[in-house]
C-alpha atoms as a PDB file:
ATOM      1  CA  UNK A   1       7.555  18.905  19.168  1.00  0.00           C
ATOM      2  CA  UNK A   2      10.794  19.479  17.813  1.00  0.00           C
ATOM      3  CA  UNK A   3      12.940  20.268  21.107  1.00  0.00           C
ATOM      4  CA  UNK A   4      16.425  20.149  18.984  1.00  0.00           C
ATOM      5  CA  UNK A   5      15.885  16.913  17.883  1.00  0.00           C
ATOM      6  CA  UNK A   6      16.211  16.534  13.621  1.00  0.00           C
ATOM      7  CA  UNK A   7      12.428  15.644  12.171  1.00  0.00           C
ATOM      8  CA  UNK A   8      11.138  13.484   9.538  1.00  0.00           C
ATOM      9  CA  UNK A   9       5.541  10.936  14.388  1.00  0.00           C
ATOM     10  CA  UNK A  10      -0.622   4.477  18.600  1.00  0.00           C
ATOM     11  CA  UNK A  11      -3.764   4.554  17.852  1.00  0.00           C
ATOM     12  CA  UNK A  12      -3.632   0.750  17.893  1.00  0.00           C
ATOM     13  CA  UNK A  13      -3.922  -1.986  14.992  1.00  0.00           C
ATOM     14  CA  UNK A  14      -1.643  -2.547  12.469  1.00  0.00           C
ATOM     15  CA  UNK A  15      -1.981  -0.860   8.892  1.00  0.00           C
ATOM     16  CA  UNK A  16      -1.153  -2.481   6.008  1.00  0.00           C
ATOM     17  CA  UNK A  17      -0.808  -1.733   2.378  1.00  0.00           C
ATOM     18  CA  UNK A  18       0.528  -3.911  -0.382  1.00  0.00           C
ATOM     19  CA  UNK A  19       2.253  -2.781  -3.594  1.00  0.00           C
ATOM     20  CA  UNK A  20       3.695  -4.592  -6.380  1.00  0.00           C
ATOM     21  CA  UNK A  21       5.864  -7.304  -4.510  1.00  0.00           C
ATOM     22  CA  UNK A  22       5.890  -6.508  -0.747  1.00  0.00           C
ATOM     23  CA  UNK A  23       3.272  -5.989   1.859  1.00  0.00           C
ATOM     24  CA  UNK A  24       4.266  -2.665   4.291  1.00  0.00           C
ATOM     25  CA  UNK A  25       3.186  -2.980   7.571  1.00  0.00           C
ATOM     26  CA  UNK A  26       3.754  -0.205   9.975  1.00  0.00           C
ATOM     27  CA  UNK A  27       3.529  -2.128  13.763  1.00  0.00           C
ATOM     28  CA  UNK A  28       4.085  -0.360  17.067  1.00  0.00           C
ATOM     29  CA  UNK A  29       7.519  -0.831  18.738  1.00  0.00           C
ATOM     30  CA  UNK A  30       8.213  -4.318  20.324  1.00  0.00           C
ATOM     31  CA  UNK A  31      11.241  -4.956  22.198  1.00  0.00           C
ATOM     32  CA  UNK A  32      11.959  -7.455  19.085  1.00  0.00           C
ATOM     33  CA  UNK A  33      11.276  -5.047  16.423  1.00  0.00           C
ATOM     34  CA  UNK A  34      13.769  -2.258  18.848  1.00  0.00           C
ATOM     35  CA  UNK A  35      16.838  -4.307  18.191  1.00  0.00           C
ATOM     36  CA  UNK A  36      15.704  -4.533  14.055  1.00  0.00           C
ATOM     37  CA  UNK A  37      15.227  -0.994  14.109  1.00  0.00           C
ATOM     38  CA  UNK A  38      18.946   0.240  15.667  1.00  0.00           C
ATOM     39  CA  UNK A  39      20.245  -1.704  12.825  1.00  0.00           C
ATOM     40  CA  UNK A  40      18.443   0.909  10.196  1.00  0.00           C
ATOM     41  CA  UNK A  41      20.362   3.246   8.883  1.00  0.00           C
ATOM     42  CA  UNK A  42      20.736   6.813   6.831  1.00  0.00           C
ATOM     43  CA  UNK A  43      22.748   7.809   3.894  1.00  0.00           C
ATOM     44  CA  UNK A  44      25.177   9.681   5.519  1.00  0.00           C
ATOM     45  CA  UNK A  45      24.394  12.804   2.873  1.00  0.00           C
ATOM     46  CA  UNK A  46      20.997  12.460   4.696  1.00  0.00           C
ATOM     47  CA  UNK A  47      22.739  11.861   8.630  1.00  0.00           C
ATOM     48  CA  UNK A  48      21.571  15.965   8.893  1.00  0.00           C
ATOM     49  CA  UNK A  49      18.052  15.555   8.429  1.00  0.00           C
ATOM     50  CA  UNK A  50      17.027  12.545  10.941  1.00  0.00           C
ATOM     51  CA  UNK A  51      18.292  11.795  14.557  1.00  0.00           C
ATOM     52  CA  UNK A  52      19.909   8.311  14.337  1.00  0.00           C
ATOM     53  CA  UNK A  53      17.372   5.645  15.890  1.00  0.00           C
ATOM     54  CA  UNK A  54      18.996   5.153  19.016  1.00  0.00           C
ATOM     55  CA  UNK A  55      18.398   8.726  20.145  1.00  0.00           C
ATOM     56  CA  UNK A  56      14.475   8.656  18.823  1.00  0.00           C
ATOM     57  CA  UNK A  57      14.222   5.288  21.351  1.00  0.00           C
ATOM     58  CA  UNK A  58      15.934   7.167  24.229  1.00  0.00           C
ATOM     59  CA  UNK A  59      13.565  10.137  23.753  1.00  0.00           C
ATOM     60  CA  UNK A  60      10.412   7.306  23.196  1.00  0.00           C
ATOM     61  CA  UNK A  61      11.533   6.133  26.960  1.00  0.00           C
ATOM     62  CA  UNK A  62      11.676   9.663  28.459  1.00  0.00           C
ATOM     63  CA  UNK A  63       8.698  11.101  26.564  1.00  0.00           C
ATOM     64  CA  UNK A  64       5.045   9.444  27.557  1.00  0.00           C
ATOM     65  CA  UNK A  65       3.371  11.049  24.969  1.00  0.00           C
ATOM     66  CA  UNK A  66       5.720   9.272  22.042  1.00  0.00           C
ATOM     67  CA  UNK A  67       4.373   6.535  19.573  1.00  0.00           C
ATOM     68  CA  UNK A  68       7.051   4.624  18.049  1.00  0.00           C
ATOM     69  CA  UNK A  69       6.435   2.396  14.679  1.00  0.00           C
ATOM     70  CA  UNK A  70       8.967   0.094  12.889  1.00  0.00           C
ATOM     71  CA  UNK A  71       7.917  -0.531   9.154  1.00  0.00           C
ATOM     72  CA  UNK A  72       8.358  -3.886   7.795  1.00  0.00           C
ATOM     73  CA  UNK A  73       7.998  -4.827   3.968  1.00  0.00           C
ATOM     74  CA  UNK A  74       7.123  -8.714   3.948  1.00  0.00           C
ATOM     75  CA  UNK A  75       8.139  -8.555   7.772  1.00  0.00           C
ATOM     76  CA  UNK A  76      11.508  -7.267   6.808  1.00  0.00           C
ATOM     77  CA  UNK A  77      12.147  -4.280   8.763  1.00  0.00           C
ATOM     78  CA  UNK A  78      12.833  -1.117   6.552  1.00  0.00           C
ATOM     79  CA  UNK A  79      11.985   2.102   8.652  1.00  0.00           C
ATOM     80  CA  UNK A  80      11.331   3.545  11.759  1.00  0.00           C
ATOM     81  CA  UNK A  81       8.514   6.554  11.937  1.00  0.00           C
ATOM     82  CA  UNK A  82       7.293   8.269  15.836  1.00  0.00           C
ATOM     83  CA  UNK A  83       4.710  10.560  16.305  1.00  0.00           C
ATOM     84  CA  UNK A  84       3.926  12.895  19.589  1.00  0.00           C
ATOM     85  CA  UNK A  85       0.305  12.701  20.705  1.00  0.00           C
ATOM     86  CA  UNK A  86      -0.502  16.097  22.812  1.00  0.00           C
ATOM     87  CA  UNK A  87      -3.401  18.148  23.638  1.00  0.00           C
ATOM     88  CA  UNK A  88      -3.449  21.452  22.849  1.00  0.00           C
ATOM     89  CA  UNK A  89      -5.267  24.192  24.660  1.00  0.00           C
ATOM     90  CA  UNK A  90      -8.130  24.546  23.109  1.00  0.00           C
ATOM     91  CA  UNK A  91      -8.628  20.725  23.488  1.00  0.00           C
ATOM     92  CA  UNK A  92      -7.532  19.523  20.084  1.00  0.00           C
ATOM     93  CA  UNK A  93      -5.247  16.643  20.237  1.00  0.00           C
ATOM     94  CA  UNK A  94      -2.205  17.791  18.475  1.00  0.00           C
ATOM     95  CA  UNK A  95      -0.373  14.796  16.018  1.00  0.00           C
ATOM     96  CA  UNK A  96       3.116  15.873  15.494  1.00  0.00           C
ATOM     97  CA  UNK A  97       4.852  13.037  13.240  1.00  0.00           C
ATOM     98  CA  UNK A  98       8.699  14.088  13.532  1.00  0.00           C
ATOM     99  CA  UNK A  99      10.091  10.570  13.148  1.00  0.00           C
ATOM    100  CA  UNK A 100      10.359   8.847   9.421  1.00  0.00           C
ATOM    101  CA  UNK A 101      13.092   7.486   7.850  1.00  0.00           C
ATOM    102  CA  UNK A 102      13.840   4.129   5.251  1.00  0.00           C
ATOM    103  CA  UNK A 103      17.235   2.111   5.500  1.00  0.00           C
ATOM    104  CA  UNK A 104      19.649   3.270   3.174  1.00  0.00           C
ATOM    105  CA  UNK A 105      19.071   0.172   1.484  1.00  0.00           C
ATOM    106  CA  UNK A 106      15.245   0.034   1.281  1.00  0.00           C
ATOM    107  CA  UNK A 107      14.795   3.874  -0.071  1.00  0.00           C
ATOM    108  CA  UNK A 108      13.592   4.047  -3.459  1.00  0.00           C
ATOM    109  CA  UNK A 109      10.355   2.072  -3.457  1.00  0.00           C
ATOM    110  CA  UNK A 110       7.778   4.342  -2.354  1.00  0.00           C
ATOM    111  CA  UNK A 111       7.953   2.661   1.805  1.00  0.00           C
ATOM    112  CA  UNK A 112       8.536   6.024   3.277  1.00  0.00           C
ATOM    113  CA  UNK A 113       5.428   7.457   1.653  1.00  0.00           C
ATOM    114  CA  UNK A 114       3.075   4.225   1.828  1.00  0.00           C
ATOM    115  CA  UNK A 115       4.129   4.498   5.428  1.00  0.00           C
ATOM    116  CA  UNK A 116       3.412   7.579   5.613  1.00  0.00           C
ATOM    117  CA  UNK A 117      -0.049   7.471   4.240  1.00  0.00           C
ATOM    118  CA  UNK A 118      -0.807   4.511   6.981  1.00  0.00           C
ATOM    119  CA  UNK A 119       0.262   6.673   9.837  1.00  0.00           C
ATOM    120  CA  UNK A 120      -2.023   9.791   8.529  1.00  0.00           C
ATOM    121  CA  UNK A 121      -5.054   7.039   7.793  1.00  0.00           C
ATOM    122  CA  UNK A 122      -4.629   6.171  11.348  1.00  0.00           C
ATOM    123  CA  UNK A 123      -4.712   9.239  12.838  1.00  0.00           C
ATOM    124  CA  UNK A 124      -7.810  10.381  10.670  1.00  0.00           C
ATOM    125  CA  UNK A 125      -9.345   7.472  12.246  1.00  0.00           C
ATOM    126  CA  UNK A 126      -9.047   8.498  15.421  1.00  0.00           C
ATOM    127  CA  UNK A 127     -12.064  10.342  16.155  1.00  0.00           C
ATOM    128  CA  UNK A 128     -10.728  12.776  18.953  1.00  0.00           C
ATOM    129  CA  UNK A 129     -10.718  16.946  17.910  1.00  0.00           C
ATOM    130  CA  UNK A 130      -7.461  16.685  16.087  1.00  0.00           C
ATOM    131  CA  UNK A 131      -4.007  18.393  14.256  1.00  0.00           C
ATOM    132  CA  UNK A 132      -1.972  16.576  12.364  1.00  0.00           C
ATOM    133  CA  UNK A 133       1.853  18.119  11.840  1.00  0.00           C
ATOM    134  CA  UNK A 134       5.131  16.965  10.756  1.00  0.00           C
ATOM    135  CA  UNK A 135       8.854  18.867  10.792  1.00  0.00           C
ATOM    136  CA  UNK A 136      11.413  18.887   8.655  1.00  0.00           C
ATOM    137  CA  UNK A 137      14.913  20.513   8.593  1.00  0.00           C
ATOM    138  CA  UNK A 138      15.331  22.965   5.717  1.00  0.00           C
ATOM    139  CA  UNK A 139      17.318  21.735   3.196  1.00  0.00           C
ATOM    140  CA  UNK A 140      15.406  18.257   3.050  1.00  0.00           C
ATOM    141  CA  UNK A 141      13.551  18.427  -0.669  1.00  0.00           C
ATOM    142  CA  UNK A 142      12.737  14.883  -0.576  1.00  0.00           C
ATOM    143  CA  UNK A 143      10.559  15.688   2.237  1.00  0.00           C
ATOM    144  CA  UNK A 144       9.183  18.574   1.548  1.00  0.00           C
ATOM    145  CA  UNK A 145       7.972  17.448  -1.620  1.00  0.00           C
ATOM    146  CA  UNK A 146       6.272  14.543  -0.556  1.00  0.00           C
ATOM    147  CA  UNK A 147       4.798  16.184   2.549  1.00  0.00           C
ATOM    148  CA  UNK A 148       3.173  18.656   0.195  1.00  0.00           C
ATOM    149  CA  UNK A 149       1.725  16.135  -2.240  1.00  0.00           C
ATOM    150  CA  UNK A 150       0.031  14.259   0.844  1.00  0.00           C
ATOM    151  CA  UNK A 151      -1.614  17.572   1.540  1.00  0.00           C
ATOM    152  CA  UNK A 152       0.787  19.261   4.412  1.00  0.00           C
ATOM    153  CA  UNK A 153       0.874  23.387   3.950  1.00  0.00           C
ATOM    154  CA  UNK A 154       3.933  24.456   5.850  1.00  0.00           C
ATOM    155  CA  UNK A 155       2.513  27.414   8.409  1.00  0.00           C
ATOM    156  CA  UNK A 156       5.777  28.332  10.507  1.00  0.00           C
ATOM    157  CA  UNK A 157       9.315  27.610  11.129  1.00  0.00           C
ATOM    158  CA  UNK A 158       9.844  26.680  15.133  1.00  0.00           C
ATOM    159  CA  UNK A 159      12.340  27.579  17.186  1.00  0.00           C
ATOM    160  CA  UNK A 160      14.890  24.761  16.482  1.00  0.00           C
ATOM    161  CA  UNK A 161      14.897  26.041  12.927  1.00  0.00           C
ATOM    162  CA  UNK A 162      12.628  23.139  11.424  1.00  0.00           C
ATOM    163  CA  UNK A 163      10.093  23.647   9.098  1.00  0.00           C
ATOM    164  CA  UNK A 164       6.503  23.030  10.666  1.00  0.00           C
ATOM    165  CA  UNK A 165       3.880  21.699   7.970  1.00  0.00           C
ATOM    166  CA  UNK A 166      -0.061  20.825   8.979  1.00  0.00           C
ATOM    167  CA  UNK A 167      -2.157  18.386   7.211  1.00  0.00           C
ATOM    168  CA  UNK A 168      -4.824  20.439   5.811  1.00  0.00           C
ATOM    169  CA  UNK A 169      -6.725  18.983   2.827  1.00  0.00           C
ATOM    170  CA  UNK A 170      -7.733  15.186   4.261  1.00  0.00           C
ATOM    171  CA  UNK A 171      -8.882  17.751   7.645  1.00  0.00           C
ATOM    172  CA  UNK A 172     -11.527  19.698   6.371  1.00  0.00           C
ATOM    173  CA  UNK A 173     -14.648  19.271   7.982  1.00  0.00           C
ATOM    174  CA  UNK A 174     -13.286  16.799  10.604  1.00  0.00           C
ATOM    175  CA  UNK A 175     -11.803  18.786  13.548  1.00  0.00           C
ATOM    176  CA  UNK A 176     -14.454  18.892  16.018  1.00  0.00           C
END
């Protein structure tokens, strides 16, 4: 699901991961962690390759099928990821995260992929028929690089011009 809106994506539980000095939790949206999360914010150099976080929570309200995450490092909050959770017609549920970004002033320390790898274990452990995607806008390296080393193949480019990548390697063997 791209629908014009700029990409990067509950199964329940809270992961967790720790690292050298923080612990990075990625929580589903509370109405607390909401108001922590319109305070995130892009570089504007990256403004082009994420919709802010107030129009990812209007979609979240309009869209049933949205799962909205804040990401806290030692219950700071540093990010903001969404996934879309749809069936697809051959009954595989399709996993389209096209919501991640990191404050500004939290990028750098590896949250964004930790965070990353949390949402993807989460989905794996779901143990419905599934796809796992993710979208990007062209142009985005930083995503496309670290998509690819977490085992996404990009198989298409949609019709808002994003780049469409499926999680291939971690899915062998496991779709139903």
């Amino acid at each position: 699901m791209s629908g014009g809106k700029p990409g990067a994506g509950s199964v329940g539980g809270t992961g967790e991961a720790t690292g050298l000095t923080e612990t990075l939790t990625v929580e589903p949206l509370t109405a607390a962690l909401s108001e922590r999360v319109l305070r995130l914010e892009v570089t504007p150099a990256q403004s082009r390759f994420v919709a802010s976080n107030s129009a990812s929570l209007e979609d979240y309200r309009a869209e049933p099928d949205l799962r909205p995450f804040a990401i806290l490092a030692d219950g700071a909050v540093v990010g903001f990821a969404m996934y879309e959770e749809s069936p697809d017609d051959d009954g595989t549920i399709e996993f389209n995260i096209f919501r991640l970004m990191i404050d500004r002033r939290h990028q750098g320390r590896g949250y964004g992929r930790r965070a990353l790898e949390m949402l993807i274990a989460r989905l794996l452990a779901d143990p419905r028929p599934r796809r796992i995607t993710t979208c990007f806008v062209p142009g985005n390296e930083v995503a496309r690089r670290m998509y690819a080393s977490l085992g996404f193949v990009e198989t298409e480019v949609d019709e808002d011009g994003e780049i469409i990548a499926e999680l291939v390697a971690r899915l062998s063997g496991r779709r139903g």
